[in-house]
Protein backbone atom coordinates (compact mmCIF):
# COMPACT_ATOMS: atom_id res chain seq x y z
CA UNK A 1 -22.53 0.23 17.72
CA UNK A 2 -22.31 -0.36 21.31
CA UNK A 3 -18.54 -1.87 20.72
CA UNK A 4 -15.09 -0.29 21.10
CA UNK A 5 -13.35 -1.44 18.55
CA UNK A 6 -11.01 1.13 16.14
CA UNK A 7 -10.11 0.07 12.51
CA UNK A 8 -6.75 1.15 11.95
CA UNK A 9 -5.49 0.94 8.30
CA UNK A 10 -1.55 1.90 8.45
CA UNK A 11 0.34 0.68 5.70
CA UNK A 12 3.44 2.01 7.27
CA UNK A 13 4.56 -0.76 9.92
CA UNK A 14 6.64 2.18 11.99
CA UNK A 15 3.39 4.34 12.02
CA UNK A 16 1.02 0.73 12.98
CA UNK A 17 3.22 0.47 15.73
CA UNK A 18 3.52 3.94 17.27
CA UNK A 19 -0.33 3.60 16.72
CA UNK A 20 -0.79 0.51 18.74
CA UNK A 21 1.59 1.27 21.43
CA UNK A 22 -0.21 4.40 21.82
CA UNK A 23 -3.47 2.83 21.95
CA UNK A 24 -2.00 0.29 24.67
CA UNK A 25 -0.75 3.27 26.55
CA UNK A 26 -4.04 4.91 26.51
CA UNK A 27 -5.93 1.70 26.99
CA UNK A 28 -7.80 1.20 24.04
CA UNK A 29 -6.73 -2.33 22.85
CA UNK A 30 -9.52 -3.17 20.70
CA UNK A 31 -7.75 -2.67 17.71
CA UNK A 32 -8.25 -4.13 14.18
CA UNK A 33 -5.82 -3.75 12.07
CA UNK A 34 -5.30 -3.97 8.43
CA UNK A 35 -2.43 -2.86 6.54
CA UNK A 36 -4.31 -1.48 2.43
CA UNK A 37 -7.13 0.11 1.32
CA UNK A 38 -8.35 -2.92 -0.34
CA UNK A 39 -7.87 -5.11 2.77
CA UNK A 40 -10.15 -2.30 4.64
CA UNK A 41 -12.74 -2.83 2.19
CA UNK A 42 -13.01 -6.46 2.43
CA UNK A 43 -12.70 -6.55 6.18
CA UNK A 44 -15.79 -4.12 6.66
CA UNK A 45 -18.00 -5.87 3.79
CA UNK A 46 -16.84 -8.88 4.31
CA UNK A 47 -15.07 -10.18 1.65
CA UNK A 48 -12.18 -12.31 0.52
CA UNK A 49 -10.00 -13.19 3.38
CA UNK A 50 -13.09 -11.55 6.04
CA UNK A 51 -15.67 -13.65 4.44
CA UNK A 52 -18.36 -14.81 6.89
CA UNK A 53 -16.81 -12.65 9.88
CA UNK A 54 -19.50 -11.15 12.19
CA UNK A 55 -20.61 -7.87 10.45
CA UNK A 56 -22.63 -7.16 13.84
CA UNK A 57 -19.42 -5.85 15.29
CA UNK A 58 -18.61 -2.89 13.12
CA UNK A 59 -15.86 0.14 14.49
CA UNK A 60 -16.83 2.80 16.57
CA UNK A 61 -14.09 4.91 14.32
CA UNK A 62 -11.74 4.60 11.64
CA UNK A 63 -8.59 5.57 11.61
CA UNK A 64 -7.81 5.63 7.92
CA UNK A 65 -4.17 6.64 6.36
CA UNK A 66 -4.21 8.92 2.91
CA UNK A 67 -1.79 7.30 0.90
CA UNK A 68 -2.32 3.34 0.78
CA UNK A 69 -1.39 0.69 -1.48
CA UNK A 70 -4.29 -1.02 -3.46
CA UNK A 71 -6.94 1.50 -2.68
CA UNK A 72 -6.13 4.64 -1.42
CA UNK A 73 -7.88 6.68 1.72
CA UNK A 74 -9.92 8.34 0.14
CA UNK A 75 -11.20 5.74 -2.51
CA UNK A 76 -11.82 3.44 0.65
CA UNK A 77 -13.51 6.80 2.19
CA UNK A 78 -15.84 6.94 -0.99
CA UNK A 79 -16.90 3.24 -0.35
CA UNK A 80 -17.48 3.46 3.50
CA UNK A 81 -19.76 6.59 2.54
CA UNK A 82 -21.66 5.06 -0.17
CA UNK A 83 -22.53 1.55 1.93
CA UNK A 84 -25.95 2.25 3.61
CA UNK A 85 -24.14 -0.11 7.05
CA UNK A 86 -20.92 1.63 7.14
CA UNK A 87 -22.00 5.43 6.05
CA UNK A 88 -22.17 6.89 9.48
CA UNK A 89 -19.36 5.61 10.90
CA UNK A 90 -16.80 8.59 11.77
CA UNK A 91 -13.85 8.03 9.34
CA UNK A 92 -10.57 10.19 10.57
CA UNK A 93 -8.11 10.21 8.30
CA UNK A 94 -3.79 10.19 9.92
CA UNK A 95 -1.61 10.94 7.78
CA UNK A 96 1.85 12.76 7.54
CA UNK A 97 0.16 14.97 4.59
CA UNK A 98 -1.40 18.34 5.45
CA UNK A 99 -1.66 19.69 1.99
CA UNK A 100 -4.37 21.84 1.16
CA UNK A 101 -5.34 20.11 -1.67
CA UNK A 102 -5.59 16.56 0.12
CA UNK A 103 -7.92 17.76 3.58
CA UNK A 104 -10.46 19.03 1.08
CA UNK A 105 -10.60 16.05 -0.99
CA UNK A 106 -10.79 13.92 2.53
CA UNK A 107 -13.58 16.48 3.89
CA UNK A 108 -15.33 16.81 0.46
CA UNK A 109 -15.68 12.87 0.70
CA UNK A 110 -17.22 12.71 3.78
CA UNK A 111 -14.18 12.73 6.14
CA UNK A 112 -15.23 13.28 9.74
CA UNK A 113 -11.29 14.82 10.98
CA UNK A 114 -8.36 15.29 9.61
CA UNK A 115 -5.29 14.74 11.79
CA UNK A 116 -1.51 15.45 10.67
CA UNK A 117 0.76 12.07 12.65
CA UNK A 118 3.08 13.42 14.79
CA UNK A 119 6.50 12.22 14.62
CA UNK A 120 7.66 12.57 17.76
CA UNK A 121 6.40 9.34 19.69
CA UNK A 122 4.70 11.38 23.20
CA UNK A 123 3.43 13.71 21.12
CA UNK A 124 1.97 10.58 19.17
CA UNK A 125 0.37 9.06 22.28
CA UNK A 126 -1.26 12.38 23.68
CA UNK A 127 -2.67 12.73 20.43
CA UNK A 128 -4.18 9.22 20.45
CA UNK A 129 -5.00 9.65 24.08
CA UNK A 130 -7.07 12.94 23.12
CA UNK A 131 -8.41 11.15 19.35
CA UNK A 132 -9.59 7.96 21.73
CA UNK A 133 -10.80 10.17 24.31
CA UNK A 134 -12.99 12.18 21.65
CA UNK A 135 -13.78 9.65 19.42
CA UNK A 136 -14.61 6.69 21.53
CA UNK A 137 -16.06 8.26 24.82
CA UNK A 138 -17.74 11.56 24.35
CA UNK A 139 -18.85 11.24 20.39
CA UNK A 140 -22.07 10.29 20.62
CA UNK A 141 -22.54 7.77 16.97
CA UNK A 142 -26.33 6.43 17.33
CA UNK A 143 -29.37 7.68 19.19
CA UNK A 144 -32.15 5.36 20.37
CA UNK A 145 -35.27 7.06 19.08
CA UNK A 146 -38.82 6.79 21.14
């Protein structure tokens, strides 16, 4: 995974915009986006309307909402985990939910983070400055072996 790219999966078109103009903000514009669970599915084992796209280029990280039509995050979670090309990918999951009950279902399913959206938009893009920041420059996601 020598790429940049983030998989975003917003369903909310407020929260994929705050998202992306964050990202822009903080320079990370290779962005995939897809807007359900079962749209994330097919776009990373490419299927349906992602058939035949170039499954060499996989995401650094996922940002994955909770609560998505089709599929939700964590049943998409439970599928990233179980496929033997997507399983170590780090999967954080944004959402507006911080109940109890819902960050240990996300961790107990293999969940790398847990982050709570901010509502307020600059706290929204210091949090995707310091998520990108993490996430796409100093997590380290293979090793080269000798």
């Amino acid at each position: 995974m020598n790429n940049r790219l983030i998989l975003l999966v917003e369903d909310n078109p407020d929260d994929e915009f705050l998202a992306m103009r964050a990202f822009q903000k903080n320079n990370m514009t290779d962005v995939m986006v897809v807007r359900d669970g079962q749209e994330a599915v097919e776009y990373l084992f490419e299927q349906g309307a992602f058939d035949g796209r170039d499954t060499s280029i996989m995401p650094q990280v996922i940002f994955l909402d909770l609560k998505l039509p089709k599929l939700d995050g964590v049943d998409v979670l439970k599928r990233i985990r179980k496929n033997e090309k997507t399983h170590m990918i780090p999967v954080v999951m944004l959402t507006s939910s911080n109940e109890e009950s819902d960050i240990a279902n996300c961790y107990e399913n293999g969940a790398n983070s847990f982050i709570c959206k901010p509502v307020n938009f600059k706290e929204f893009v210091e949090a995707s400055k310091q998520m990108g920041t993490y996430w796409l420059s100093l997590n380290v996601t293979s090793v080269t072996l000798n």
